[in-house]
C-alpha atoms as a PDB file:
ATOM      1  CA  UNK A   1     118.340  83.527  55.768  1.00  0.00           C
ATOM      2  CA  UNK A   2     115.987  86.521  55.945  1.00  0.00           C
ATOM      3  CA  UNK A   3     117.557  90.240  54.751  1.00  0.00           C
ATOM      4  CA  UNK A   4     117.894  91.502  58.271  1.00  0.00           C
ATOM      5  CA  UNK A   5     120.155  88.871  59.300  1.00  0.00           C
ATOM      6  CA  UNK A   6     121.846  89.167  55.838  1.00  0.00           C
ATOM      7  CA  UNK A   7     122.024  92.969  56.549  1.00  0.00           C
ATOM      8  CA  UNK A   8     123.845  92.449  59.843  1.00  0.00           C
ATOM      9  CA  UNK A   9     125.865  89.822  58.426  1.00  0.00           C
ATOM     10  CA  UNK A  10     127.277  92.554  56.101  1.00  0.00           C
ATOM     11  CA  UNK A  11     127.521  95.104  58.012  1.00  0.00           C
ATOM     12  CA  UNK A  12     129.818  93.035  60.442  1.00  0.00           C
ATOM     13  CA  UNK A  13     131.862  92.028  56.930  1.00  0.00           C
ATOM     14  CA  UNK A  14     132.690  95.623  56.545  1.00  0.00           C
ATOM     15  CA  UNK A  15     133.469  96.160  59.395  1.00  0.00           C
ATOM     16  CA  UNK A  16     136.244  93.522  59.000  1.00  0.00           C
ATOM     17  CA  UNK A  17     137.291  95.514  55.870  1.00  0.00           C
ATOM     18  CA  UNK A  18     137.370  98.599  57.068  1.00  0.00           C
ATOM     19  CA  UNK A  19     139.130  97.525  60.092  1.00  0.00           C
ATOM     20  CA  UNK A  20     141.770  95.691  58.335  1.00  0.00           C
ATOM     21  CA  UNK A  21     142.187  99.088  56.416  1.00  0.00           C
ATOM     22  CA  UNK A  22     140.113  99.221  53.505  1.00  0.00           C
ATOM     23  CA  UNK A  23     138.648 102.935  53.775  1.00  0.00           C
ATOM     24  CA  UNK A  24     135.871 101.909  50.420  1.00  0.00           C
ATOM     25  CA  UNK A  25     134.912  99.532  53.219  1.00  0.00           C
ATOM     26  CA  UNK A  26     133.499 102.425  55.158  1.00  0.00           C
ATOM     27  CA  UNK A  27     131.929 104.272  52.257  1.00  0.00           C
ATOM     28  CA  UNK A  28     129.589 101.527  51.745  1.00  0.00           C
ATOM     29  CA  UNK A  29     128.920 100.978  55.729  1.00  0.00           C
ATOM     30  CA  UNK A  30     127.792 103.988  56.348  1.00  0.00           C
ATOM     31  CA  UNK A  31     124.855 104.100  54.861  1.00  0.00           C
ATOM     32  CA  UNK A  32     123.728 101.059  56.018  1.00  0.00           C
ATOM     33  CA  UNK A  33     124.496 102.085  59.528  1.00  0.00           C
ATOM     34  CA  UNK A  34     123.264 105.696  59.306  1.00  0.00           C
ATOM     35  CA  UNK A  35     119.329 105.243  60.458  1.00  0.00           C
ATOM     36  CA  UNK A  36     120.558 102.912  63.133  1.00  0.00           C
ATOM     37  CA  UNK A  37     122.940 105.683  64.368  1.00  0.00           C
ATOM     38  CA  UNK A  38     119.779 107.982  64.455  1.00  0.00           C
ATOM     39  CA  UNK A  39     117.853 105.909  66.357  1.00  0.00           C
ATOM     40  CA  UNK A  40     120.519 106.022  69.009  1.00  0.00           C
ATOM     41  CA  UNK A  41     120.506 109.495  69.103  1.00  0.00           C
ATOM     42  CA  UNK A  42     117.030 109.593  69.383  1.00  0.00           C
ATOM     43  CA  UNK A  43     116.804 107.185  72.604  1.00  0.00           C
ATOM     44  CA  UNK A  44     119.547 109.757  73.985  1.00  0.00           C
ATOM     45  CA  UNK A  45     117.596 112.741  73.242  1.00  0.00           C
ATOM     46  CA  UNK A  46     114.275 111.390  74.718  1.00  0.00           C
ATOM     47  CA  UNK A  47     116.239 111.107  77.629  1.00  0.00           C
ATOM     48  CA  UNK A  48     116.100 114.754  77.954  1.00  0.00           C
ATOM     49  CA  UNK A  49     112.996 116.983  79.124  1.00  0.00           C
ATOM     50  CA  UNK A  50     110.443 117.936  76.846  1.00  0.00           C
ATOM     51  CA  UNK A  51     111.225 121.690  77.036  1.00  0.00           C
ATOM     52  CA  UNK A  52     115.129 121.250  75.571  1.00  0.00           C
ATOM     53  CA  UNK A  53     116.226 121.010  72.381  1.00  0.00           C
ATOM     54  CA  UNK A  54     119.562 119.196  71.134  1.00  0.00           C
ATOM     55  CA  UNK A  55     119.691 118.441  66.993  1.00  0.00           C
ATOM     56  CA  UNK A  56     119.490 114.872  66.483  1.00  0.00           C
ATOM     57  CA  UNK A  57     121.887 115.243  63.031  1.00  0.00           C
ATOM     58  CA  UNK A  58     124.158 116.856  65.257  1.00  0.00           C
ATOM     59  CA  UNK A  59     125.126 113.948  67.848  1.00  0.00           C
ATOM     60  CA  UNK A  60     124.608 111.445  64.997  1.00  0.00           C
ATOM     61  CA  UNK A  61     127.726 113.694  63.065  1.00  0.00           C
ATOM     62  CA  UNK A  62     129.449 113.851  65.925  1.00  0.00           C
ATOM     63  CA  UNK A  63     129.596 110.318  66.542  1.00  0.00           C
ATOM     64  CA  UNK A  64     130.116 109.395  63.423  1.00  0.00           C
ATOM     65  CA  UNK A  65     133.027 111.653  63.235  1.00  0.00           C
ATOM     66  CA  UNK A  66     134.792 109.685  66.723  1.00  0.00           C
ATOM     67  CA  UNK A  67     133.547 106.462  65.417  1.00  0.00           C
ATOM     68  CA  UNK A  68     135.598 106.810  61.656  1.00  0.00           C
ATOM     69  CA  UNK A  69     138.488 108.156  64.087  1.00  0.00           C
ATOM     70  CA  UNK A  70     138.703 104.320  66.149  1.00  0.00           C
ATOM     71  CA  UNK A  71     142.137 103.768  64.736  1.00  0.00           C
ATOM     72  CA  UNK A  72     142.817 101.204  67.499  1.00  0.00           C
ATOM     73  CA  UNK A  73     139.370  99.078  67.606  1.00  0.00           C
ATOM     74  CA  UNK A  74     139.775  95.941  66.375  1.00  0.00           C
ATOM     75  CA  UNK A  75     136.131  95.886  64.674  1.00  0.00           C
ATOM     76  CA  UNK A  76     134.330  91.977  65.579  1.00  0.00           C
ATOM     77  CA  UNK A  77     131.156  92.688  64.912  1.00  0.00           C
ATOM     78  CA  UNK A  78     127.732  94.632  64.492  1.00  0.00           C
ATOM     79  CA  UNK A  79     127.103  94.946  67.862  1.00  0.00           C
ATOM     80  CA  UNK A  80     130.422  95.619  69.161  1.00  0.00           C
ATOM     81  CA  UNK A  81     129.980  99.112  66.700  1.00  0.00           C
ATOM     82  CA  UNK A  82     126.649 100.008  68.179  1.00  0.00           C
ATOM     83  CA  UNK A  83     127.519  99.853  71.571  1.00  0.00           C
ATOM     84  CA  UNK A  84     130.962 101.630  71.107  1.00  0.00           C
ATOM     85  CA  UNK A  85     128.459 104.371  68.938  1.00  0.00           C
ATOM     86  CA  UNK A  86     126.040 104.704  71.918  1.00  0.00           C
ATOM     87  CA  UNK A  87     129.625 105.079  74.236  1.00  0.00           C
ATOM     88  CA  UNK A  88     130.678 107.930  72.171  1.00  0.00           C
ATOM     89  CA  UNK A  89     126.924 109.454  72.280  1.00  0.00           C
ATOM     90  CA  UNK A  90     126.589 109.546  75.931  1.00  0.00           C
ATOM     91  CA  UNK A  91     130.709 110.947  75.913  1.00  0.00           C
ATOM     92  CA  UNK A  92     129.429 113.613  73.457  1.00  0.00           C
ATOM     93  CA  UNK A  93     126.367 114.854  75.469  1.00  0.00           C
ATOM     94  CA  UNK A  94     128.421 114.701  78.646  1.00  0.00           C
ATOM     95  CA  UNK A  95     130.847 116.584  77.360  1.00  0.00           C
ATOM     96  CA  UNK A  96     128.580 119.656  76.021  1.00  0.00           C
ATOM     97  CA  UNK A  97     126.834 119.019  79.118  1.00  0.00           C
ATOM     98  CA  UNK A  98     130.385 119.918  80.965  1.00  0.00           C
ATOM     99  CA  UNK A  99     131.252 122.556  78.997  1.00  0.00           C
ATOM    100  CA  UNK A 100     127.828 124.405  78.859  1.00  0.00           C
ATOM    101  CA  UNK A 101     128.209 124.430  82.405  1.00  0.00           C
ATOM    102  CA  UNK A 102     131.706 125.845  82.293  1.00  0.00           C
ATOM    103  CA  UNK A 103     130.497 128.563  80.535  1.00  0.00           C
ATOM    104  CA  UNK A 104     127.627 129.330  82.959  1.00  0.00           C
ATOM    105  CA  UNK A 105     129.977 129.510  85.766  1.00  0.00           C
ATOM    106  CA  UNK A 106     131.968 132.081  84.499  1.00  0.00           C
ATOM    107  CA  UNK A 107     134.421 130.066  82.580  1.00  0.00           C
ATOM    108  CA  UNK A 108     136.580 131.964  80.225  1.00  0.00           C
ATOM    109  CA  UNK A 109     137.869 129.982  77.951  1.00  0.00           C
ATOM    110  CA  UNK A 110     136.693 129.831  74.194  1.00  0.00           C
ATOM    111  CA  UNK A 111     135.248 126.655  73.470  1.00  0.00           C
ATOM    112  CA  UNK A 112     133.034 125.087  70.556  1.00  0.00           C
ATOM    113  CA  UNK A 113     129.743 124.481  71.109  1.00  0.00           C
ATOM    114  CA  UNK A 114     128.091 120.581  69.578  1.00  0.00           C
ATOM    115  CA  UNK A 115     125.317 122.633  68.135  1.00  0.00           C
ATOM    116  CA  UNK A 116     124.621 125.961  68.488  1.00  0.00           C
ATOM    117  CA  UNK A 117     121.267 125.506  68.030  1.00  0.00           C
ATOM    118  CA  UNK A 118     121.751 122.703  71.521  1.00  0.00           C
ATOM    119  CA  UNK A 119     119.888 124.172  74.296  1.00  0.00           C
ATOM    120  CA  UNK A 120     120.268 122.147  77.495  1.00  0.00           C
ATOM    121  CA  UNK A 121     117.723 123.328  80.333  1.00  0.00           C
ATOM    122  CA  UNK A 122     120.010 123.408  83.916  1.00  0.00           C
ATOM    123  CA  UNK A 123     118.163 120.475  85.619  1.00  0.00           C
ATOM    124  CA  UNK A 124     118.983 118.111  82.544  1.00  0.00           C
ATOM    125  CA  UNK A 125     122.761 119.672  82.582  1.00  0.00           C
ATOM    126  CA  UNK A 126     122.636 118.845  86.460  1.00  0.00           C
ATOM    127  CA  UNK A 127     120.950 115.285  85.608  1.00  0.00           C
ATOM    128  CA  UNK A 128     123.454 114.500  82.567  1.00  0.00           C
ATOM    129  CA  UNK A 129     126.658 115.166  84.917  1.00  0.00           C
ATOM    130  CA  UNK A 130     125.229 113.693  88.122  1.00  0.00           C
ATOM    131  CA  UNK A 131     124.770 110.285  86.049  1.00  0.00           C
ATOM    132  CA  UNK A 132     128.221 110.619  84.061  1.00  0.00           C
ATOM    133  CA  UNK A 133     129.948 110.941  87.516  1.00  0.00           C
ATOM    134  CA  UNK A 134     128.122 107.746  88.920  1.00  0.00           C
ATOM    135  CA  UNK A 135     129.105 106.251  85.833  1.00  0.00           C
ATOM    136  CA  UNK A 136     132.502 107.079  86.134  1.00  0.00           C
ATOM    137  CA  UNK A 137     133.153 105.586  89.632  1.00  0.00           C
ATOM    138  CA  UNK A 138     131.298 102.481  88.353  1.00  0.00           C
ATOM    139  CA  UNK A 139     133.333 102.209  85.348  1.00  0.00           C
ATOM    140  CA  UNK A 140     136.293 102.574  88.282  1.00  0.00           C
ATOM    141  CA  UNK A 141     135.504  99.440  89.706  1.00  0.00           C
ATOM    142  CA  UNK A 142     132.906  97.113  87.376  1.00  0.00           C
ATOM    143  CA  UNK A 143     133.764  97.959  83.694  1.00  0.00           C
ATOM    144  CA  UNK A 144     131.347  95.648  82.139  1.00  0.00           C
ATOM    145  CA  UNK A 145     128.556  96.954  84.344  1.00  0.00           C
ATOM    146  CA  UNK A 146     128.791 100.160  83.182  1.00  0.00           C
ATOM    147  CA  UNK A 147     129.039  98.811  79.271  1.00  0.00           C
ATOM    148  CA  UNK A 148     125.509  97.498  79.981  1.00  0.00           C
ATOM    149  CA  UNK A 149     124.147 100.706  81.321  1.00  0.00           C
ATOM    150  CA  UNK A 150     125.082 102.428  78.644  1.00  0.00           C
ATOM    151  CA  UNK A 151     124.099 100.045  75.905  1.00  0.00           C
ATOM    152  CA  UNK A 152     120.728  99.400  77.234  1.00  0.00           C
ATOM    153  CA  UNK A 153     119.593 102.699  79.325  1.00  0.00           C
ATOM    154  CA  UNK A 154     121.285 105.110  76.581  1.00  0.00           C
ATOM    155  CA  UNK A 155     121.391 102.883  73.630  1.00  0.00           C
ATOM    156  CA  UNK A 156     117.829 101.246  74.108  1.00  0.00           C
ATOM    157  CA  UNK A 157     119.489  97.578  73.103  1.00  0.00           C
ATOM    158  CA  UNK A 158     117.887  94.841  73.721  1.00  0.00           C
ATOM    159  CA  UNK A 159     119.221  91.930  76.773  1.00  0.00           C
ATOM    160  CA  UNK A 160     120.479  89.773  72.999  1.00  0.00           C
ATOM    161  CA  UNK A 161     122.159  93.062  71.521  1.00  0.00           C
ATOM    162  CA  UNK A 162     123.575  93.267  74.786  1.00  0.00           C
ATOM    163  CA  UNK A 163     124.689  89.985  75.170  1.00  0.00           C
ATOM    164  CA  UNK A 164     126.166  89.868  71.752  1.00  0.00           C
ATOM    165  CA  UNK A 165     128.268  92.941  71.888  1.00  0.00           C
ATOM    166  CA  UNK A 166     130.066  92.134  75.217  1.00  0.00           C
ATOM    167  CA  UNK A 167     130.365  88.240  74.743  1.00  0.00           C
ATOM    168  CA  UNK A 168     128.646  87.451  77.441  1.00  0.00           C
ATOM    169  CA  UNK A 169     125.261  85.400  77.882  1.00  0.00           C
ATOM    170  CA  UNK A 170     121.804  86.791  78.737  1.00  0.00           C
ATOM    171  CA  UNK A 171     121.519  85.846  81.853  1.00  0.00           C
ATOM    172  CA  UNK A 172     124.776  87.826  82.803  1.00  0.00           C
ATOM    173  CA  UNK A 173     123.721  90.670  81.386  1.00  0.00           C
ATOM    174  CA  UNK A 174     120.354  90.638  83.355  1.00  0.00           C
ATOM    175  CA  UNK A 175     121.840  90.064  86.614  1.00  0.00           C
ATOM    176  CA  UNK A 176     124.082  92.914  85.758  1.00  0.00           C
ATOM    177  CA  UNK A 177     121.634  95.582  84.577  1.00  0.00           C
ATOM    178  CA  UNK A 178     120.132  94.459  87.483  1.00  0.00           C
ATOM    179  CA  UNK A 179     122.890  95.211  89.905  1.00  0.00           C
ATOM    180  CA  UNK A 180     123.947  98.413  88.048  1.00  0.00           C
ATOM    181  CA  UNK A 181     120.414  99.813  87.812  1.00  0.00           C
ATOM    182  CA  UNK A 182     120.303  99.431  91.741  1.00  0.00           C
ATOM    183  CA  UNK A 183     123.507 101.178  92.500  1.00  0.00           C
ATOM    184  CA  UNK A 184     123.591 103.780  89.956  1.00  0.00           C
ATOM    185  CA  UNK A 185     119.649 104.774  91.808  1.00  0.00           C
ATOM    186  CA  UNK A 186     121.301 104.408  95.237  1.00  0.00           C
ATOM    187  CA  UNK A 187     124.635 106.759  93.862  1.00  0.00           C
ATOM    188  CA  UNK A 188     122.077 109.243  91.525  1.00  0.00           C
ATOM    189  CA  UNK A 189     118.821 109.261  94.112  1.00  0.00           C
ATOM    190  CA  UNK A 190     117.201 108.688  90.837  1.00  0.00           C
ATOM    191  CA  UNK A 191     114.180 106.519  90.023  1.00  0.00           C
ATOM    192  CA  UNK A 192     114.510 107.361  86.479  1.00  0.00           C
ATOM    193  CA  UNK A 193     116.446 103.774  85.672  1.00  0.00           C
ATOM    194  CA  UNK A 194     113.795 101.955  83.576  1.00  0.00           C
ATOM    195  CA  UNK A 195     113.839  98.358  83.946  1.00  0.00           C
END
């Protein structure tokens, strides 16, 4: 067994811990979690254009901060983590995307900024909600279809990592991606779906 399959194998252990309530359980995940967490955030922010700035630490803390909160996830594995880290990512941009653009139309009401030192340009605030609402009506009728967008297009997983966090096979998630990709570009106008 080579150390990056023993890795994962105990990082999904304590997960099991933690999630069967033993908090020491999450002390020692963490760390082993943490640079995966920031390569998330990474894929997220190099989403964005070149001219805007959102700190990296700062979506990682964020996420980390909703992710200890899961009181009702039944932890299974690894991957299930990851892709409910890279949910909470997109949520967390979205939502300082919304709220940024509260603000800018004259919204009144006081309201804590992700960063302050987040600057989102108005074209990427325009691109971040125009995709959230096509995800949304996706998620409305094709749940799982909308899991692999996000996992794959925000998360950067692989079609395995994929695969293993939904319980599904390859080949599903392919034709899904697939499908997804096609409608979100159709729903968006957007040719910036990668394959």
């Amino acid at each position: 067994m080579n150390s990056s399959h023993d890795s994962q194998h105990e990082v999904t252990h304590l997960l099991l811990d933690w999630g069967n309530g033993d908090q020491s359980a999450l002390d020692k995940l963490m760390p082993m979690v943490y640079e995966e967490l920031r390569r998330l955030a990474h894929r997220y922010m190099d989403r964005e254009k070149p001219d805007h700035t959102l700190q990296t630490s700062a979506l990682v803390n964020e996420a980390y901060l909703r992710l200890i909160d899961q009181t009702r996830t039944r932890w299974r594995n690894r991957a299930q983590f990851f892709g409910i880290a890279a949910q909470s990512m997109r949520r967390i941009l979205v939502d300082h995307a919304r709220s940024h653009h509260y603000a800018k139309r004259g919204g009144g009401a006081v309201h804590v900024q992700l960063d302050e030192a987040a600057v989102l340009s108005d074209e990427s605030l325009e691109d971040i909600l125009e995709l959230s609402f096509a995800l949304d009506r996706l998620l409305a009728f094709d749940e799982r279809k909308c899991r692999v967008v996000e996992l794959k297009y925000f998360g950067g997983f692989t079609v395995e990592e994929i695969a293993e966090a939904l319980e599904i096979s390859k080949e599903t998630v392919a034709r899904d991606w697939s499908v997804a990709k096609s409608w979100l570009r159709r729903e968006t106008r957007k040719e910036s779906l990668r394959s």
